[in-house]
Protein backbone atom coordinates (compact mmCIF):
# COMPACT_ATOMS: atom_id res chain seq x y z
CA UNK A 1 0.00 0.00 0.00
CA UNK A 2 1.39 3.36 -0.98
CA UNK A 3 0.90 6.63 1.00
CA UNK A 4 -0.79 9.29 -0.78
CA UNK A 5 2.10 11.74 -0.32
CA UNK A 6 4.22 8.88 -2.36
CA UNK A 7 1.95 9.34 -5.44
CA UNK A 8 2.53 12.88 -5.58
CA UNK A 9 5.38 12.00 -7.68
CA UNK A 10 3.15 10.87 -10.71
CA UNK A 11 2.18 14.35 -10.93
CA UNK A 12 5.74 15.25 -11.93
CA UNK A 13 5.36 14.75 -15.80
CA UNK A 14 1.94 17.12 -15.72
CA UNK A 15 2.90 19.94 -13.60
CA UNK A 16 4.39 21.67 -16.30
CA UNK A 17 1.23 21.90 -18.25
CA UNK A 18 -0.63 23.25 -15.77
CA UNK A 19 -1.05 26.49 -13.03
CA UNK A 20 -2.87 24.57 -10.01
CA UNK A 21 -3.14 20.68 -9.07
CA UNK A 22 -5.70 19.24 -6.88
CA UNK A 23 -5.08 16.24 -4.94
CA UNK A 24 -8.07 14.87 -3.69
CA UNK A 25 -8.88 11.69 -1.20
CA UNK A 26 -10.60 9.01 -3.09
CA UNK A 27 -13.84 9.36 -0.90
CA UNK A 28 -14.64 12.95 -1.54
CA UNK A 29 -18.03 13.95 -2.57
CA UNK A 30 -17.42 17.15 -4.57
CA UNK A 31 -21.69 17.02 -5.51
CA UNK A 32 -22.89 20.19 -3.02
CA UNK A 33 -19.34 22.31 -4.44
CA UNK A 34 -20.01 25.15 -6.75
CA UNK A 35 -16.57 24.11 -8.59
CA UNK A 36 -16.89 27.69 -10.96
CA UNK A 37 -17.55 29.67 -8.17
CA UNK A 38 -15.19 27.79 -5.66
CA UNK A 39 -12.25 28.76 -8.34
CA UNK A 40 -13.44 32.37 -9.24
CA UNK A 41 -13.11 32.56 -5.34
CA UNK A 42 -10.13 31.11 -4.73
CA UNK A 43 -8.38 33.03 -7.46
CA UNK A 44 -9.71 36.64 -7.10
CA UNK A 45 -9.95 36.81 -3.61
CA UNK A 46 -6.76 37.98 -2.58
CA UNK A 47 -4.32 39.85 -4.97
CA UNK A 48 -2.41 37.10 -5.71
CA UNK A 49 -4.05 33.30 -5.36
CA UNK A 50 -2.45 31.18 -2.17
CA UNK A 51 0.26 29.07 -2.66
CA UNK A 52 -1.77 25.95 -1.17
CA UNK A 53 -5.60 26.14 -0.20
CA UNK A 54 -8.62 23.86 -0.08
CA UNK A 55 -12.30 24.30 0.56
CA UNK A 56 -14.15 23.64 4.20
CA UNK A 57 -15.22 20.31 5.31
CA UNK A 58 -19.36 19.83 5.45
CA UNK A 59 -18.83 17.29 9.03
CA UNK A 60 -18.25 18.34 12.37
CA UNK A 61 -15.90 15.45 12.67
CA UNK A 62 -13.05 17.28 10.91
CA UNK A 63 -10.00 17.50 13.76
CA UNK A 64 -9.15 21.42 12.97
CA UNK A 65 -12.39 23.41 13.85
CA UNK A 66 -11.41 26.04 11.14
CA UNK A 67 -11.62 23.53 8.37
CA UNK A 68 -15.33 22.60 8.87
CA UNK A 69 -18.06 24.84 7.35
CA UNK A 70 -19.87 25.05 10.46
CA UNK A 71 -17.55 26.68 11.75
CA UNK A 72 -17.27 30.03 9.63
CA UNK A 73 -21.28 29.88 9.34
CA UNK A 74 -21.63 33.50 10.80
CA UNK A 75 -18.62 34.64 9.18
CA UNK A 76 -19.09 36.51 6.00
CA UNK A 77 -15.48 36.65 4.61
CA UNK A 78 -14.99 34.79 1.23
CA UNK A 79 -11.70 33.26 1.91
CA UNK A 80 -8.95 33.28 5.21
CA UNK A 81 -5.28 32.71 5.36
CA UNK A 82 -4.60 29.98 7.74
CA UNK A 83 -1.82 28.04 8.94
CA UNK A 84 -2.16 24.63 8.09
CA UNK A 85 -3.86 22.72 5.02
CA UNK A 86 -4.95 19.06 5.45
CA UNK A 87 -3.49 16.62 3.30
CA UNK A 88 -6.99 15.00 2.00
CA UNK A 89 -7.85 18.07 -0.19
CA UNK A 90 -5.18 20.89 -0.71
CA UNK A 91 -5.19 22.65 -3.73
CA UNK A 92 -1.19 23.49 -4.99
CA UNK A 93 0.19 26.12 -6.96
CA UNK A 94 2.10 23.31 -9.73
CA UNK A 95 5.35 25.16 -9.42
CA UNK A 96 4.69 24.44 -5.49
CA UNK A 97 4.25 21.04 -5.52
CA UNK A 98 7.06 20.35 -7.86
CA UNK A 99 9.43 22.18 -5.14
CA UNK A 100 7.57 20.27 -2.58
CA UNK A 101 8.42 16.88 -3.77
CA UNK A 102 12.13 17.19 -4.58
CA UNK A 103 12.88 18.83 -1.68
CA UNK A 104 10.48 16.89 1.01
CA UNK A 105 9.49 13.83 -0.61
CA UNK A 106 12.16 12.39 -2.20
CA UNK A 107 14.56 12.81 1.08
CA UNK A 108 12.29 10.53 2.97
CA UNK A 109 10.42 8.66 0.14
CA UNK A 110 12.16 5.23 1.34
CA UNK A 111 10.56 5.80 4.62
CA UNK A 112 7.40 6.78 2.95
CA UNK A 113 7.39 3.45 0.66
CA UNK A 114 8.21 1.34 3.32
CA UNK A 115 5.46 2.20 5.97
CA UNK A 116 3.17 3.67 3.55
CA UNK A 117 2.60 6.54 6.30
CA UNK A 118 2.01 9.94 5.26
CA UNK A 119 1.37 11.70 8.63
CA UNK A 120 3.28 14.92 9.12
CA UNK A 121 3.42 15.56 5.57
CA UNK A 122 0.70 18.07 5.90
CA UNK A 123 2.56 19.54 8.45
CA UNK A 124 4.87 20.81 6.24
CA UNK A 125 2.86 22.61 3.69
CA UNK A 126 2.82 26.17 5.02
CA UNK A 127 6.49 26.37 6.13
CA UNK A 128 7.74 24.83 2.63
CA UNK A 129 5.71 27.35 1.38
CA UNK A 130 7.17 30.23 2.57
CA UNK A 131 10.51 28.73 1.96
CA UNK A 132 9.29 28.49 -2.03
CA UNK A 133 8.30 31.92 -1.51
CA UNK A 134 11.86 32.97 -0.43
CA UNK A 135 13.95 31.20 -2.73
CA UNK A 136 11.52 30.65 -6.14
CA UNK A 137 9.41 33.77 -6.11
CA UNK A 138 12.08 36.27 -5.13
CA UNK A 139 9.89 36.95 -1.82
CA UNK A 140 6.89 38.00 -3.11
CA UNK A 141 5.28 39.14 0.10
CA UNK A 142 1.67 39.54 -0.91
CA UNK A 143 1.16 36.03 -2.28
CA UNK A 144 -0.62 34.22 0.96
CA UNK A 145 0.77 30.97 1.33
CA UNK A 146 -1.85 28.85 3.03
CA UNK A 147 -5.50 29.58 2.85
CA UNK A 148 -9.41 27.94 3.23
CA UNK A 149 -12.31 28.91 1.10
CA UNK A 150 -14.95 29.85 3.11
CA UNK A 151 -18.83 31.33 1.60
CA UNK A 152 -20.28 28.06 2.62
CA UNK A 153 -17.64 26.58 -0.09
CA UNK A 154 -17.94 22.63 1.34
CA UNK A 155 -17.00 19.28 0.22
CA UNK A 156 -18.10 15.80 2.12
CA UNK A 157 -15.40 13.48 3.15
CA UNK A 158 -16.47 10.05 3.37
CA UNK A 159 -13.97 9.10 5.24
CA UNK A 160 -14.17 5.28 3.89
CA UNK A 161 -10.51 4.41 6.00
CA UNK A 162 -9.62 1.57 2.69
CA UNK A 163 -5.92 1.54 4.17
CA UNK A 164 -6.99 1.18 7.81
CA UNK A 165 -9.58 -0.97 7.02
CA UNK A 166 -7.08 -3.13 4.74
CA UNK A 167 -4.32 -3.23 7.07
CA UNK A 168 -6.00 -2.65 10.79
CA UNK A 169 -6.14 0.40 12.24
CA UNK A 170 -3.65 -0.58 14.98
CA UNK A 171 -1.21 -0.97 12.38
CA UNK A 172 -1.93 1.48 10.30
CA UNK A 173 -1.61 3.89 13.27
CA UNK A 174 1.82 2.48 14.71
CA UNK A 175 3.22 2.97 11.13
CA UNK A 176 2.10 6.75 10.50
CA UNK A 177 3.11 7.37 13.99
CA UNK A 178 6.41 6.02 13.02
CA UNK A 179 6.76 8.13 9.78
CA UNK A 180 5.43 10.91 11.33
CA UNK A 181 8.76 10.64 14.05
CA UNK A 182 10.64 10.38 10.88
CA UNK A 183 8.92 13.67 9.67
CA UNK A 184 9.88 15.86 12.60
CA UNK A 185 13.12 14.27 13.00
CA UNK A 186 14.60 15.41 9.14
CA UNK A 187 12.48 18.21 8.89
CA UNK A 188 11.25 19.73 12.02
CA UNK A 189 11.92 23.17 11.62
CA UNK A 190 9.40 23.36 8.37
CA UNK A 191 6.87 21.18 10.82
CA UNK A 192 3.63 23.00 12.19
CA UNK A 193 0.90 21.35 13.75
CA UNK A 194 -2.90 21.96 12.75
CA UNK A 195 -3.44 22.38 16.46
CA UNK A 196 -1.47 25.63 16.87
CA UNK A 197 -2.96 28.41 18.04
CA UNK A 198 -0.95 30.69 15.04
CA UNK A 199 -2.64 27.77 13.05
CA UNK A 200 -6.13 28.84 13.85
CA UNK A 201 -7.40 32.13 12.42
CA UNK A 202 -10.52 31.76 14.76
CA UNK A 203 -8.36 31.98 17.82
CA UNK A 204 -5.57 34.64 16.56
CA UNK A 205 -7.49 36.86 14.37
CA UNK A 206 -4.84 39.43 13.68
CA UNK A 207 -2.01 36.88 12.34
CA UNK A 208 -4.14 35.83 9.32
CA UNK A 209 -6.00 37.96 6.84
CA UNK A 210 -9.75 37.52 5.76
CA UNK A 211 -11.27 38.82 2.48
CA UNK A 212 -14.57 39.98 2.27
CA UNK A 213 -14.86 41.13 -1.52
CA UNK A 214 -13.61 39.82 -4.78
CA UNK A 215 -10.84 42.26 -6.91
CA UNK A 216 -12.75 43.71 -9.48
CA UNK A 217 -10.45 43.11 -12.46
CA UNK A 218 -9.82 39.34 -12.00
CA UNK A 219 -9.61 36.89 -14.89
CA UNK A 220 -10.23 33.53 -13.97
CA UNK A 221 -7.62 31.38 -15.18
CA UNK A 222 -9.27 27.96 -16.28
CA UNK A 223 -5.77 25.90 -16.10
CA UNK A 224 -6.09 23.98 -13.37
């Protein structure tokens, strides 16, 4: 059984073609998303489109309380920085994830392989964005780097659990857990945790920025 993060390297040969890449879990129910208005969204909110982003989750059950849709439900901004992106549905800038794999993936890939874990990948997105931002994009400090798509903008995870459910969940725990260690061990600095208060831009309002209109002069770019 392969990890998920593992087959982000058969994206390699398509990047190039295209702008954005969505990597979606196999049990997502896209069927109550308004995909053209999710996008127009997601690309004109801020002045520059995040480097990684992904819409709410429609269940409660989601671990980060700022990536389920009930959550934002008397919040009227369109979109919100935040500081980390779950691995089931982020949304990556292609030039990102190319960046992204060579320098995270393929370091630890044998570990990856081996235990089929992906835990703590996700972990990494935000930091190894900023450090894309640095070194790729000449620090372009207006680009947000991590962000959710709010506006009632929900998908339904069906959380089927194949792997777990193929393997045992004991197992299938002990070896993310294990990966995970392997994670924070090689990269630790570029590691932030979901559960972070700077994480959370319910909790610490004034680190991340919400946007409440659409730019005016925005042309929806259809390569994704």
């Amino acid at each position: 059984l392969y990890s998920k993060a593992s087959l982000f390297l058969m994206t390699l040969e398509f990047l190039p073609k295209y702008k954005y890449i969505w990597t979606l879990d196999s049990d997502i129910d896209l069927r109550s998303l308004d995909l053209k208005k999710f996008f127009h969204i997601l690309q004109c909110s801020f002045k520059h489109p995040p480097i990684i982003s992904q819409p709410l989750v429609d269940q409660n059950n989601q671990f980060f309380r700022y990536l389920r849709r009930m959550s934002w439900k008397d919040v009227t901004a369109l979109a919100s920085t935040v500081g980390f992106i779950e691995i089931q549905i982020p949304i990556f800038d292609a030039s990102f994830l190319e960046y992204f794999i060579m320098a995270f993936i393929l370091p630890i890939l044998p570990a990856m392989v081996v235990s089929g874990g992906d835990w703590g990948i996700d972990e990494m997105f935000c930091a190894a964005g900023r450090e894309f931002m640095r070194h790729e994009k000449n620090g372009l400090h207006d680009q947000p780097i991590c962000a959710v798509v709010l506006n009632d903008m929900s998908v339904k995870h069906r959380n089927r659990g194949e792997i777990g459910n193929t393997i045992g969940w004991d197992v299938r725990w002990d070896l993310n857990d294990a990966f995970r260690k392997i994670v924070q061990k090689t990269f630790g600095e570029f590691c932030q945790s979901g559960g972070l208060y700077s994480s959370d831009p319910l909790i610490v309002r004034n680190h991340h920025k919400k946007v409440y209109k659409l730019r005016s002069s925005c042309d929806v770019d259809s390569s994704i």
